[in-house]
C-alpha atoms as a PDB file:
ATOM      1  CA  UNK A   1      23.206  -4.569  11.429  1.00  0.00           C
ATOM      2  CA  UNK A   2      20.018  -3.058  12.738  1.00  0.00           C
ATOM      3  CA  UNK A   3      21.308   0.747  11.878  1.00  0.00           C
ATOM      4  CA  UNK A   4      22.150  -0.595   7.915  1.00  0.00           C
ATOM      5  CA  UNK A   5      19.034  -2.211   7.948  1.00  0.00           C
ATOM      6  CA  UNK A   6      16.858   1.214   9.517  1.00  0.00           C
ATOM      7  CA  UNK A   7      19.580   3.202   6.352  1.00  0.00           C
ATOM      8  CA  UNK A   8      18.177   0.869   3.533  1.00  0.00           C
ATOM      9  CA  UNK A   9      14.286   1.347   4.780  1.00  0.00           C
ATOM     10  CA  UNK A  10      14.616   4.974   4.104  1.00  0.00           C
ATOM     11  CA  UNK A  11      16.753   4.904   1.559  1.00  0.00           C
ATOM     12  CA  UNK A  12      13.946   3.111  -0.221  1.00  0.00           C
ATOM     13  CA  UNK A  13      11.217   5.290   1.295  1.00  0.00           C
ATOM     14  CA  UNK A  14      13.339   8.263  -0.449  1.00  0.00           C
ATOM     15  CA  UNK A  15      13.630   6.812  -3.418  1.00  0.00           C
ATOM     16  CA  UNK A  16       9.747   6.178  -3.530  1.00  0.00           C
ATOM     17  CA  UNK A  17       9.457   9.552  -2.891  1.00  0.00           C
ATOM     18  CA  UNK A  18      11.635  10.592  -5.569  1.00  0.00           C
ATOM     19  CA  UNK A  19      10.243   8.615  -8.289  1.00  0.00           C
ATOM     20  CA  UNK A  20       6.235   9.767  -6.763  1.00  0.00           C
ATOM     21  CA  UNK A  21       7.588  13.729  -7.353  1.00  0.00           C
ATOM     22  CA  UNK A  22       9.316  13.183 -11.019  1.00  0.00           C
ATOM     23  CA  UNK A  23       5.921  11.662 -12.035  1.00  0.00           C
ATOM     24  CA  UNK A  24       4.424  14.643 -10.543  1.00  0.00           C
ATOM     25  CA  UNK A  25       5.923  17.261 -12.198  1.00  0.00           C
ATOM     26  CA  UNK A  26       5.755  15.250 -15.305  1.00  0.00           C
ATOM     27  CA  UNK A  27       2.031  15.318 -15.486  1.00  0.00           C
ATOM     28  CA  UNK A  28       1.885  18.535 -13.675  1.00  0.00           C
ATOM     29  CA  UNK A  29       4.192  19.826 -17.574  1.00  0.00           C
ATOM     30  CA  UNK A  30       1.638  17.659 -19.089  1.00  0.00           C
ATOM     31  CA  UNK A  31      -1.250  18.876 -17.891  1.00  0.00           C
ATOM     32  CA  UNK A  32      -1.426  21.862 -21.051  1.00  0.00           C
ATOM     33  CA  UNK A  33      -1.556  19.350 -23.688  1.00  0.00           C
ATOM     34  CA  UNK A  34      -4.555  16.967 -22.137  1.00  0.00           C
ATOM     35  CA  UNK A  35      -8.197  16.825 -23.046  1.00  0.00           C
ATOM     36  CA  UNK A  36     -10.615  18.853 -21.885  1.00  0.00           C
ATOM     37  CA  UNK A  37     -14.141  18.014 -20.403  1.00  0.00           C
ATOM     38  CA  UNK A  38     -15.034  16.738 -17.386  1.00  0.00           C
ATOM     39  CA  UNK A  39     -14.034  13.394 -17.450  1.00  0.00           C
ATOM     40  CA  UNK A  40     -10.183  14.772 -18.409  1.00  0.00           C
ATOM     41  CA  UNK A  41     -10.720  16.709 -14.742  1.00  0.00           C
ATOM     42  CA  UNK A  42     -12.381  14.337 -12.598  1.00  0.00           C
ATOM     43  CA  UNK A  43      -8.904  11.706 -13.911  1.00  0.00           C
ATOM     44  CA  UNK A  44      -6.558  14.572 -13.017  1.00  0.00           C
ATOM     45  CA  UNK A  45      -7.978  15.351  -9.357  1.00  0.00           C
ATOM     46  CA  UNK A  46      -8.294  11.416  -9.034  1.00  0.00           C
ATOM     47  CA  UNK A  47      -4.417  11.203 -10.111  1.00  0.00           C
ATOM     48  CA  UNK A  48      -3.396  14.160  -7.808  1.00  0.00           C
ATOM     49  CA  UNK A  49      -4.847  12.711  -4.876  1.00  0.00           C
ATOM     50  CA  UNK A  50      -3.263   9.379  -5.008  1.00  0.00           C
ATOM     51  CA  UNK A  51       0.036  11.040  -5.692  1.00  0.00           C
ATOM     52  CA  UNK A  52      -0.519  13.324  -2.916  1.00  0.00           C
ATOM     53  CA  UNK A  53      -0.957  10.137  -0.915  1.00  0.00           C
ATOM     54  CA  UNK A  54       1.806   8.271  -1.931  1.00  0.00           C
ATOM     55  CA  UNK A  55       4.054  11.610  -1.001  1.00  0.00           C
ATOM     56  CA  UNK A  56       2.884  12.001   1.998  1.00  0.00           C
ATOM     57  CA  UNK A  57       2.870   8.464   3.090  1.00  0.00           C
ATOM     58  CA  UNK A  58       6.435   8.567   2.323  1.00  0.00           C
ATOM     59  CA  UNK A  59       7.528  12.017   3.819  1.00  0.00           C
ATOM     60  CA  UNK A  60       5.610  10.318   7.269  1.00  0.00           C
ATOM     61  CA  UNK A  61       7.976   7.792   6.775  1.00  0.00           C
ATOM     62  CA  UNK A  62      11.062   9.482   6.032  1.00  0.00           C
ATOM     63  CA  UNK A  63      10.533  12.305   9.353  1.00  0.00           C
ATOM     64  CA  UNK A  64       8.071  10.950  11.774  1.00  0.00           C
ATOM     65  CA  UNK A  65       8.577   7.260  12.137  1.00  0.00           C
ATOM     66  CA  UNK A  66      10.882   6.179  14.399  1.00  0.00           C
ATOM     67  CA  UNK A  67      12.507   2.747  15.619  1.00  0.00           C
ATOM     68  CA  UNK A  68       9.712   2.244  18.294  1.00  0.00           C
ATOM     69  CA  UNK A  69       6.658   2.890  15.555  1.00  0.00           C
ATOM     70  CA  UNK A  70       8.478   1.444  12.699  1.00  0.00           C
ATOM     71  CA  UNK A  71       8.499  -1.570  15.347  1.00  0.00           C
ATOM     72  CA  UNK A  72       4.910  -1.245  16.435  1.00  0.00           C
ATOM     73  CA  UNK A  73       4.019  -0.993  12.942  1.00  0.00           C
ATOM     74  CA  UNK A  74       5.784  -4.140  12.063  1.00  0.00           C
ATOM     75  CA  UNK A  75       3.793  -5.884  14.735  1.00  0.00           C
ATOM     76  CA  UNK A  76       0.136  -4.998  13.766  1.00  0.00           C
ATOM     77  CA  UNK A  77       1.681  -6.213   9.904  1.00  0.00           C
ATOM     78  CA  UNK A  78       2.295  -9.302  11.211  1.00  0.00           C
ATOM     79  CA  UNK A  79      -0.787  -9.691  13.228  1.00  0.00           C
ATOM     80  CA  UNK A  80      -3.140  -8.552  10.757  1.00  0.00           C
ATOM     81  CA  UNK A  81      -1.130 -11.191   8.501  1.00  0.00           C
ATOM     82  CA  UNK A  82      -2.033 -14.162  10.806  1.00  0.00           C
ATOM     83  CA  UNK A  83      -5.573 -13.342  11.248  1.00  0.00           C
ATOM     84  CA  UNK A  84      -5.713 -13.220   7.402  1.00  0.00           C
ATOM     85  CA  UNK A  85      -4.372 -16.442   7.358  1.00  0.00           C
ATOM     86  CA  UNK A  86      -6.567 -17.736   9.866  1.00  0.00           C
ATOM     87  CA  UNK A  87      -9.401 -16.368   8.473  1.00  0.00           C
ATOM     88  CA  UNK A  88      -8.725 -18.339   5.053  1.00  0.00           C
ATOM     89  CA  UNK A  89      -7.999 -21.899   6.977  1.00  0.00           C
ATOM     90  CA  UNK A  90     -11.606 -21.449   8.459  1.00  0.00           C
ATOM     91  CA  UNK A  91     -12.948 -20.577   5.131  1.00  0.00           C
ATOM     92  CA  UNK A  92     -10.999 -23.535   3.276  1.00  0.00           C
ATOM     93  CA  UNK A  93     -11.723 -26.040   6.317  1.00  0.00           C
ATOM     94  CA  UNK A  94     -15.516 -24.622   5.899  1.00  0.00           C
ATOM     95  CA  UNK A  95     -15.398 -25.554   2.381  1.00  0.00           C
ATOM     96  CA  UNK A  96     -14.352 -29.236   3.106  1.00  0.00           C
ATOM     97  CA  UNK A  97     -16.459 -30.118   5.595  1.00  0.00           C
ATOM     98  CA  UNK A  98     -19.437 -28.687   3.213  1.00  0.00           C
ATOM     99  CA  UNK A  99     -18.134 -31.133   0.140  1.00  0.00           C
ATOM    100  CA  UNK A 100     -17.899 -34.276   2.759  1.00  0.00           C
ATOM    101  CA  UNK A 101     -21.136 -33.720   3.597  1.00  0.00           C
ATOM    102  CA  UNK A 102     -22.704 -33.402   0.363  1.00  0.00           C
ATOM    103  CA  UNK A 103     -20.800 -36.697  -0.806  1.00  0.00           C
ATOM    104  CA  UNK A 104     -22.140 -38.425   2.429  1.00  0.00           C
ATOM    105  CA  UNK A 105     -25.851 -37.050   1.452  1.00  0.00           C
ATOM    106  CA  UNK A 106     -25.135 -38.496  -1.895  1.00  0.00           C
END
């Protein structure tokens, strides 16, 4: 189960990387018939550089991740997920207490 489960991951990774490299050279064929000024330019470097991102966030995935990182990875998820969550149940109890208060003042 674990080995079709590690398959699908980069099957999905690939497929991310895929679709990130047809929009690529879609805009790259594009690129003749935009605008021109500097606003056309600074939206085309912006555009590159998240694409370049999102290829090479999925390339790292795809060759240099393995089971123990993927695993590791996982875990600081899933901790940064419960300190999120924690953080908001302080905030929300926070909140409460305030509006009790104010009624009681009231």
């Amino acid at each position: 189960m674990e080995q079709r489960s590690r398959w699908k991951e980069k099957g999905r990774h690939l497929l991310y990387l895929i679709a990130a490299l047809a929009m690529l050279f879609y805009a790259l064929a594009r690129l003749e018939q935009g605008g021109t000024g500097e606003g056309f330019r600074v939206f085309w470097y912006a555009w590159l550089g998240f694409a370049a991102v999102i290829i090479a966030a999925n390339v790292n995935m795809l060759l240099f991740v393995n089971e123990e990182k993927r695993r590791e990875l996982a875990r600081i998820k899933k901790a940064k997920a419960l300190q999120w969550e924690r953080s908001l149940e302080r905030t929300f109890a926070k909140r409460e207490k305030d509006k009790r208060s104010a009624r009681a003042r009231q």
